[in-house]
N, C-alpha and C. Protein backbone atom coordinates (compact mmCIF):
# COMPACT_ATOMS: atom_id res chain seq x y z
N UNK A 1 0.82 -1.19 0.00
CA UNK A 1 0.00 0.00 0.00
C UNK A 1 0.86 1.25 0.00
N UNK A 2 1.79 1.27 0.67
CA UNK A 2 2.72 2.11 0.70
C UNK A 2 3.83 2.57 -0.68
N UNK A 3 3.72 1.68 -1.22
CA UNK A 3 4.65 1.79 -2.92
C UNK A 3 3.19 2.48 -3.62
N UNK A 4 1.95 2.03 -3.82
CA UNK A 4 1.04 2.80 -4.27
C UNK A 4 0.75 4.50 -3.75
N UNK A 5 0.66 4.87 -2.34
CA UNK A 5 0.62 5.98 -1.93
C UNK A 5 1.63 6.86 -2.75
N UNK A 6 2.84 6.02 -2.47
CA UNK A 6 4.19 7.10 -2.94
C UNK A 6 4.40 7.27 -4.71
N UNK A 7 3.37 6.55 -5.33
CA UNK A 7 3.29 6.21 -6.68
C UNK A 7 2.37 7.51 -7.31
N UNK A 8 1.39 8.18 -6.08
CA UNK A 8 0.35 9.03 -6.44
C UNK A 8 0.70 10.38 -5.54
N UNK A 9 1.66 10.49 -4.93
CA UNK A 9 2.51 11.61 -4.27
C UNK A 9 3.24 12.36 -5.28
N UNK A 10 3.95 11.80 -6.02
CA UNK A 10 4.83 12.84 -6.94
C UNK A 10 6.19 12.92 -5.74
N UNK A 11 7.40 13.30 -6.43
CA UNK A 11 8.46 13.54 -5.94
C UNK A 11 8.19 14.83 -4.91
N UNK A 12 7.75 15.80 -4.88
CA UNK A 12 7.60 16.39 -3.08
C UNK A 12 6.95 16.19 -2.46
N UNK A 13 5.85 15.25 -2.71
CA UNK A 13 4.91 14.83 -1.57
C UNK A 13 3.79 15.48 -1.71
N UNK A 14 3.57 15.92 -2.45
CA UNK A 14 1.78 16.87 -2.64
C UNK A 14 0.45 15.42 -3.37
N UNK A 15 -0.35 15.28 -2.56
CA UNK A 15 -1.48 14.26 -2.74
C UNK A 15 -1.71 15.27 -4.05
N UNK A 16 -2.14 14.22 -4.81
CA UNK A 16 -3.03 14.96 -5.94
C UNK A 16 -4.02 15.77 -5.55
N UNK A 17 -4.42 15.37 -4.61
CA UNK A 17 -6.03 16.16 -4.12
C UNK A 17 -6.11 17.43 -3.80
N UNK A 18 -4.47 17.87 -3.67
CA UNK A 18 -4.63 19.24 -3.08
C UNK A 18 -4.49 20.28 -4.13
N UNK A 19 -5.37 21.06 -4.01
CA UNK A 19 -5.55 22.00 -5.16
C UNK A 19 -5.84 22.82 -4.73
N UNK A 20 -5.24 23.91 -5.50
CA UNK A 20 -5.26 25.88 -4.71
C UNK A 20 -5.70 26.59 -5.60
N UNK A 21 -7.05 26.80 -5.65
CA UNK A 21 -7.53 28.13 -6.81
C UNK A 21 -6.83 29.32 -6.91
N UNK A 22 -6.50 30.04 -7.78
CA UNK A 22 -6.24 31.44 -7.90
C UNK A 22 -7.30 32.04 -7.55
N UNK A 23 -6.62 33.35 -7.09
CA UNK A 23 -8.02 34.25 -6.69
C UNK A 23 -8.44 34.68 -8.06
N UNK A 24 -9.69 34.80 -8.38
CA UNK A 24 -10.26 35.58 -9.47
C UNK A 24 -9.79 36.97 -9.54
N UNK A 25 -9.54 37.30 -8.53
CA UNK A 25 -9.29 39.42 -8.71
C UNK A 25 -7.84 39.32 -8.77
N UNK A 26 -6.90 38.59 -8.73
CA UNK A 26 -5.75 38.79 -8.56
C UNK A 26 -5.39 38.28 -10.49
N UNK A 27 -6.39 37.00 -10.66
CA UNK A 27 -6.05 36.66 -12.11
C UNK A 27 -6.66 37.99 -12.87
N UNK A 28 -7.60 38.86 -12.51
CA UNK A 28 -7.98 39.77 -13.34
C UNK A 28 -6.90 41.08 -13.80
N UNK A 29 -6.23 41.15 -12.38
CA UNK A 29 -4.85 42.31 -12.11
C UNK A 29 -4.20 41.44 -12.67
N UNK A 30 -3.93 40.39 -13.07
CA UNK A 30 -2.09 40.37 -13.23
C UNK A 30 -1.71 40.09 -14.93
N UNK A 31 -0.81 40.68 -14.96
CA UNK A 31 -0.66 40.48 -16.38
C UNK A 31 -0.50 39.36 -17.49
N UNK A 32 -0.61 39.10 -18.28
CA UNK A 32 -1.02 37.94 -19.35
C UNK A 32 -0.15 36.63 -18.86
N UNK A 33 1.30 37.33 -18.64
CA UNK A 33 2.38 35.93 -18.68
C UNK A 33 1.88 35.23 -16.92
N UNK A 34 1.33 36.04 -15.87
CA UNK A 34 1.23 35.67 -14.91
C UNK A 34 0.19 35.00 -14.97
N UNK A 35 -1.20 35.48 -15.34
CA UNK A 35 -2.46 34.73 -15.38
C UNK A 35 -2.33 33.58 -16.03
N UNK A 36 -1.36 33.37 -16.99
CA UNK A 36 -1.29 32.37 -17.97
C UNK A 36 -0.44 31.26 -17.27
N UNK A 37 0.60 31.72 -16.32
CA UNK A 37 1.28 30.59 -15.30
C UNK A 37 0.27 29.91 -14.33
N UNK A 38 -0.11 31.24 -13.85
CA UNK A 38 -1.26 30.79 -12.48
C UNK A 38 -2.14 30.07 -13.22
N UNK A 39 -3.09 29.95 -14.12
CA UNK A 39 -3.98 29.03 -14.62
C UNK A 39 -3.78 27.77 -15.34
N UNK A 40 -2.20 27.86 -15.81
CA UNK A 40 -1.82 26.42 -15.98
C UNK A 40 -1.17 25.27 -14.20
N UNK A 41 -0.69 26.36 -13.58
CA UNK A 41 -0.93 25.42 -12.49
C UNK A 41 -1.72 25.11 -12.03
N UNK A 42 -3.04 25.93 -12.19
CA UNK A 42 -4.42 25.65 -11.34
C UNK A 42 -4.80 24.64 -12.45
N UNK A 43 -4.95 24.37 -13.63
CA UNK A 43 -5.78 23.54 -14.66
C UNK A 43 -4.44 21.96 -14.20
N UNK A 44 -3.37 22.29 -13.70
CA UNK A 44 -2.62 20.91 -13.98
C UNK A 44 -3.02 20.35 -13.03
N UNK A 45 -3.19 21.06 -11.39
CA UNK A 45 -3.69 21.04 -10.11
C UNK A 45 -4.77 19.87 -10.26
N UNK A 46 -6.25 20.63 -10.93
CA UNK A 46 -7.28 20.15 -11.25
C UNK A 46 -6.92 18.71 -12.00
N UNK A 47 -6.73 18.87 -12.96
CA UNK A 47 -6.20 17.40 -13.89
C UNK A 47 -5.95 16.11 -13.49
N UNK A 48 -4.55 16.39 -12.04
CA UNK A 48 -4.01 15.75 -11.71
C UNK A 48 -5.08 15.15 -10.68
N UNK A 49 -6.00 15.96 -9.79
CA UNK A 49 -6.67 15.44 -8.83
C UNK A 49 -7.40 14.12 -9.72
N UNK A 50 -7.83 14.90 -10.50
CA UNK A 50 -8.88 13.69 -11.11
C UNK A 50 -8.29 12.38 -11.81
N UNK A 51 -7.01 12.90 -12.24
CA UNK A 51 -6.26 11.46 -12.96
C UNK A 51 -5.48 10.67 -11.70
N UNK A 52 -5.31 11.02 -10.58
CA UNK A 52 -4.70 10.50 -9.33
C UNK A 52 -2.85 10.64 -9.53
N UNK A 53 -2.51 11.59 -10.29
CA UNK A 53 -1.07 11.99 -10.60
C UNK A 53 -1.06 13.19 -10.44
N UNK A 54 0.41 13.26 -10.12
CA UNK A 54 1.03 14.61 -9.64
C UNK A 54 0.89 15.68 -10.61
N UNK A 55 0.61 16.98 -10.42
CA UNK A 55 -0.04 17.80 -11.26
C UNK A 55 1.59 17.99 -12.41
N UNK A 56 2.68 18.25 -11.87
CA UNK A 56 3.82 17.94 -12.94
C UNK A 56 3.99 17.15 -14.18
N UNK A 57 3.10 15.62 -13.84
CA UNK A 57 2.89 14.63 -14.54
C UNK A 57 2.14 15.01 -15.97
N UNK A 58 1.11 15.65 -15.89
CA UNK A 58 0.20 16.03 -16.35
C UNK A 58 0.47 16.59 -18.08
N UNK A 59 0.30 15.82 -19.22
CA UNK A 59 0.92 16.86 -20.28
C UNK A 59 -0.19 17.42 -20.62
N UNK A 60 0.49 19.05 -20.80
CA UNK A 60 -0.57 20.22 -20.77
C UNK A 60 -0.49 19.79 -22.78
N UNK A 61 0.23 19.44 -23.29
CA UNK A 61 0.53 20.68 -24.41
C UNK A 61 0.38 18.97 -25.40
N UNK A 62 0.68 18.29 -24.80
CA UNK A 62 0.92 16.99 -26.42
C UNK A 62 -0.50 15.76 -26.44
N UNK A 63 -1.47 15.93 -25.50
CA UNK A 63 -2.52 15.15 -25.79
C UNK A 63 -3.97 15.76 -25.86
N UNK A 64 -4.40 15.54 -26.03
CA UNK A 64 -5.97 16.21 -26.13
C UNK A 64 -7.10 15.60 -24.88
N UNK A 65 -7.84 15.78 -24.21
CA UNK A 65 -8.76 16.03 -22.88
C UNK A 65 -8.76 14.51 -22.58
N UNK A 66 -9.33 13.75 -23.50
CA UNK A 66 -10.02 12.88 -23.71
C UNK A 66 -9.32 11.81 -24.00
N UNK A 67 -8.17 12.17 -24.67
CA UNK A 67 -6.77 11.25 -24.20
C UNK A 67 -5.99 10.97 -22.94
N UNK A 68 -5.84 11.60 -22.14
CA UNK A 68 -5.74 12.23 -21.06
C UNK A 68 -6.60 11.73 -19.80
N UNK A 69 -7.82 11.12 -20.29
CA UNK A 69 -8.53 10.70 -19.35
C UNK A 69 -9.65 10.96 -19.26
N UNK A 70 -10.20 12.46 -19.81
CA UNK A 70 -11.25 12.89 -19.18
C UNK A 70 -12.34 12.82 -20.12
N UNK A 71 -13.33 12.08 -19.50
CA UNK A 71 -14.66 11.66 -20.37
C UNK A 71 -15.70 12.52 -20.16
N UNK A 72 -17.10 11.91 -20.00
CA UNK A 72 -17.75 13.01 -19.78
C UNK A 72 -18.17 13.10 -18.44
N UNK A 73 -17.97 12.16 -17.63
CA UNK A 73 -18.40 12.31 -15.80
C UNK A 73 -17.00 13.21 -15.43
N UNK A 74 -15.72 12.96 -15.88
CA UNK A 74 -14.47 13.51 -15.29
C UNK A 74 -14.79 15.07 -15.52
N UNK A 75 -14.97 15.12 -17.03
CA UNK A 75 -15.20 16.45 -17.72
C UNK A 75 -16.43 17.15 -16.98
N UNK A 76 -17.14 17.14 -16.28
CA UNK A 76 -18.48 17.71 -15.50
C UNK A 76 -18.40 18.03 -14.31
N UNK A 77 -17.62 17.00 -13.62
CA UNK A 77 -16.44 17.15 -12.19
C UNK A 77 -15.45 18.81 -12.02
N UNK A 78 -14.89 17.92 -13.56
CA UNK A 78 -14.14 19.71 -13.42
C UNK A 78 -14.62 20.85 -13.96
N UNK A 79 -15.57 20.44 -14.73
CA UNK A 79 -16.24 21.94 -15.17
C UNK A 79 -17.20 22.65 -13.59
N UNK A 80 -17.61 21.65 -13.02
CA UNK A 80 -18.49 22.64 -11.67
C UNK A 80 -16.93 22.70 -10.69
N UNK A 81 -15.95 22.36 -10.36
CA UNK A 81 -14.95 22.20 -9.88
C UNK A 81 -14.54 24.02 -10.07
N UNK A 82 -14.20 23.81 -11.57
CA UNK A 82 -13.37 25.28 -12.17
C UNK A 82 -14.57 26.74 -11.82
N UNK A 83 -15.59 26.28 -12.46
CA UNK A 83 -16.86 27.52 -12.30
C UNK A 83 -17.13 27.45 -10.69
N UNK A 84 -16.72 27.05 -9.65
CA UNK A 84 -16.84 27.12 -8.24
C UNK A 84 -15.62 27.81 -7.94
N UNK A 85 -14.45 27.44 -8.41
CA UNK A 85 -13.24 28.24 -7.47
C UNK A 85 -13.03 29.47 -8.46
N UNK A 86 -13.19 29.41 -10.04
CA UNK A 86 -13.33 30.67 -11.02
C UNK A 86 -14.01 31.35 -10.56
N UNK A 87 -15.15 31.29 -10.14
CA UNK A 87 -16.45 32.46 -10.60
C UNK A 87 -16.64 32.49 -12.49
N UNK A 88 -16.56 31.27 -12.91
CA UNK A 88 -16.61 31.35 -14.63
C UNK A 88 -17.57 30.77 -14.38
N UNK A 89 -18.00 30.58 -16.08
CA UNK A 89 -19.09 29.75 -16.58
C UNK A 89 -18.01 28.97 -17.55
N UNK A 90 -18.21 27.63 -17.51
CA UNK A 90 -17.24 26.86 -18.62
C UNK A 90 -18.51 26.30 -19.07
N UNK A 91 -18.29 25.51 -20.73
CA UNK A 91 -18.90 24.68 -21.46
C UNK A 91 -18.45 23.05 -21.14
N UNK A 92 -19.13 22.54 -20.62
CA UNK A 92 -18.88 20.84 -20.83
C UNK A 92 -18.11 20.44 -22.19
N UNK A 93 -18.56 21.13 -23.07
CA UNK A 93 -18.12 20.59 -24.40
C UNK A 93 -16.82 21.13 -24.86
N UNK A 94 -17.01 22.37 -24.56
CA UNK A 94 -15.23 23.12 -24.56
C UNK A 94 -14.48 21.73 -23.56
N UNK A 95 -15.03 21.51 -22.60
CA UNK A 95 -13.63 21.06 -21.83
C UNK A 95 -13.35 19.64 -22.36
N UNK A 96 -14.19 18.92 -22.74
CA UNK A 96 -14.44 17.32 -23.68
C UNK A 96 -13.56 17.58 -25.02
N UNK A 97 -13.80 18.62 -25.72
CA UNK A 97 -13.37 19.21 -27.07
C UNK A 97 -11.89 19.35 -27.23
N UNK A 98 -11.50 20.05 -25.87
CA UNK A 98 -10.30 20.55 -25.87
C UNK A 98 -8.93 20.08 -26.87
N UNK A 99 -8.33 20.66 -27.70
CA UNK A 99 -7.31 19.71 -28.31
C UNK A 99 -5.98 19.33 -27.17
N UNK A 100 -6.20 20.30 -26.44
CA UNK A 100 -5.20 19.74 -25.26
C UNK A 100 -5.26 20.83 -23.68
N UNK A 101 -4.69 20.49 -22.58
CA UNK A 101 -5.07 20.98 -21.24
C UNK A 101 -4.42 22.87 -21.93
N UNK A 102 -3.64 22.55 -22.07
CA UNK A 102 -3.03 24.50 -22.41
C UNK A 102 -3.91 24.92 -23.43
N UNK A 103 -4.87 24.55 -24.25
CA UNK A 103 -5.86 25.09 -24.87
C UNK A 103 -7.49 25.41 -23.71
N UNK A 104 -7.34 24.58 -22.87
CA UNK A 104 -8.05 24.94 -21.76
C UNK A 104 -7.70 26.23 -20.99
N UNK A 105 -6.12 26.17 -20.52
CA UNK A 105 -6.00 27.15 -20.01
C UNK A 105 -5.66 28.37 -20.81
N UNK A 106 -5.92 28.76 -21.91
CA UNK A 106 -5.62 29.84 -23.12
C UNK A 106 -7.38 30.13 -23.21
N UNK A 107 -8.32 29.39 -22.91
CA UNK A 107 -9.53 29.52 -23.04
C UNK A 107 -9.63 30.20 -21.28
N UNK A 108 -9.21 30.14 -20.25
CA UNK A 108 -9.35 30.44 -18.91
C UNK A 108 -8.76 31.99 -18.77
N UNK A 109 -7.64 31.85 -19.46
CA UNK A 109 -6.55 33.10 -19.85
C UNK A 109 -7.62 34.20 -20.35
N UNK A 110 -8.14 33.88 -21.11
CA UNK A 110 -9.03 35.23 -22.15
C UNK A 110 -10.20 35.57 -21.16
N UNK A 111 -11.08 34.75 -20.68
CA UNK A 111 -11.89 34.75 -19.14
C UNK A 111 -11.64 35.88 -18.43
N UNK A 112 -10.32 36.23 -17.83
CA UNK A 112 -9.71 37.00 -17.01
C UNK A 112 -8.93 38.36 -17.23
N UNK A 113 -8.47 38.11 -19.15
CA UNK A 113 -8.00 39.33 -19.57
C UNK A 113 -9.02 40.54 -19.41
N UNK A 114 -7.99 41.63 -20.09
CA UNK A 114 -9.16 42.99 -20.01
C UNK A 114 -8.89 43.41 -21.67
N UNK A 115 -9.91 43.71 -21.90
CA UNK A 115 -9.75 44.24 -23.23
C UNK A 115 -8.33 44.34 -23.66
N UNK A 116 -8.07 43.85 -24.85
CA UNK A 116 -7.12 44.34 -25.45
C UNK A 116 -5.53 43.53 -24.97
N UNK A 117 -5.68 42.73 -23.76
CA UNK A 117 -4.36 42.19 -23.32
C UNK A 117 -4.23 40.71 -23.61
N UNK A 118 -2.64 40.72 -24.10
CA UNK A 118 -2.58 39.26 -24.62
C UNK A 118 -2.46 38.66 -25.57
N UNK A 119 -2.16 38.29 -26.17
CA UNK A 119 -1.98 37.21 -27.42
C UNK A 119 -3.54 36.55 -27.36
N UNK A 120 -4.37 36.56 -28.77
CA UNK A 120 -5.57 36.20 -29.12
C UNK A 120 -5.66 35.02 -29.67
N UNK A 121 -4.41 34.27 -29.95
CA UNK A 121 -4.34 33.34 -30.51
C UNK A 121 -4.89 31.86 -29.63
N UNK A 122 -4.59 30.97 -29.82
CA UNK A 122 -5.68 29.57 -28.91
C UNK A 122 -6.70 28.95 -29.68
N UNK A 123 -7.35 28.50 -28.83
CA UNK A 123 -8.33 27.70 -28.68
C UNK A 123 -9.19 27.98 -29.89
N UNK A 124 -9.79 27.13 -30.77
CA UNK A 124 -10.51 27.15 -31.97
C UNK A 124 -12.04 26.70 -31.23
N UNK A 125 -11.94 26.03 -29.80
CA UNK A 125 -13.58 25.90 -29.50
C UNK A 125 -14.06 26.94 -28.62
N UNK A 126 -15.08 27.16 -28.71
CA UNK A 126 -16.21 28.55 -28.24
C UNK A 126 -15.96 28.28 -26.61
N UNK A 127 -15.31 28.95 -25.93
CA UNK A 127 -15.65 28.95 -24.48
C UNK A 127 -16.96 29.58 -24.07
């Protein structure tokens, strides 16, 4: 039991389970490259809880949602998960759709920008 625990710890010891929202007003103040860090740790955070791996583990950028794990009970988990610690509204289908987790968080990124800040580029599905 103990080779399994330490199998779902990750090398510093963080349970998957623990997950730290960003504040919404702080992602609204901070500028593109910051909101865009803070919401890929919060989306790897999330990921990882649900896949039972360390949020490090997690590839943001080379698989798509649904490769990855997340079906449509996982995908519904984290959509009321994200719209509870966000204050967003997400689409079930954006997050099922996703071509990969950093197209999630490029869709979370624009959420929080203010007019005009940021690179527009991303996500091809409708958040």
């Amino acid at each position: 039991m103990t080779a399994n625990l330490k199998a779902c710890t990750g090398s510093a010891g963080t349970r998957p389970a623990d997950v730290t929202a960003p504040d919404p007003g702080a992602l609204a103040a901070a500028d593109h490259g910051e909101r865009t860090r803070l919401l890929d740790q919060y989306v790897r955070q999330e990921l990882g809880r649900i896949l039972g791996i360390a949020p490090h583990r997690v590839d943001t950028t080379g698989r798509p949602m649904n490769s990855l794990g997340i079906g449509s009970i996982a995908g519904l988990e984290l959509q009321h998960r994200m719209e509870a610690a966000l204050g967003v509204e997400l689409h079930l289908q954006m997050l099922l759709l996703a071509n990969s987790a950093a197209e999630l968080v490029d869709c979370l990124v624009r959420k929080f920008a203010p007019a005009g800040d940021g690179p527009r580029h991303g996500a091809s599905v409708p958040v």
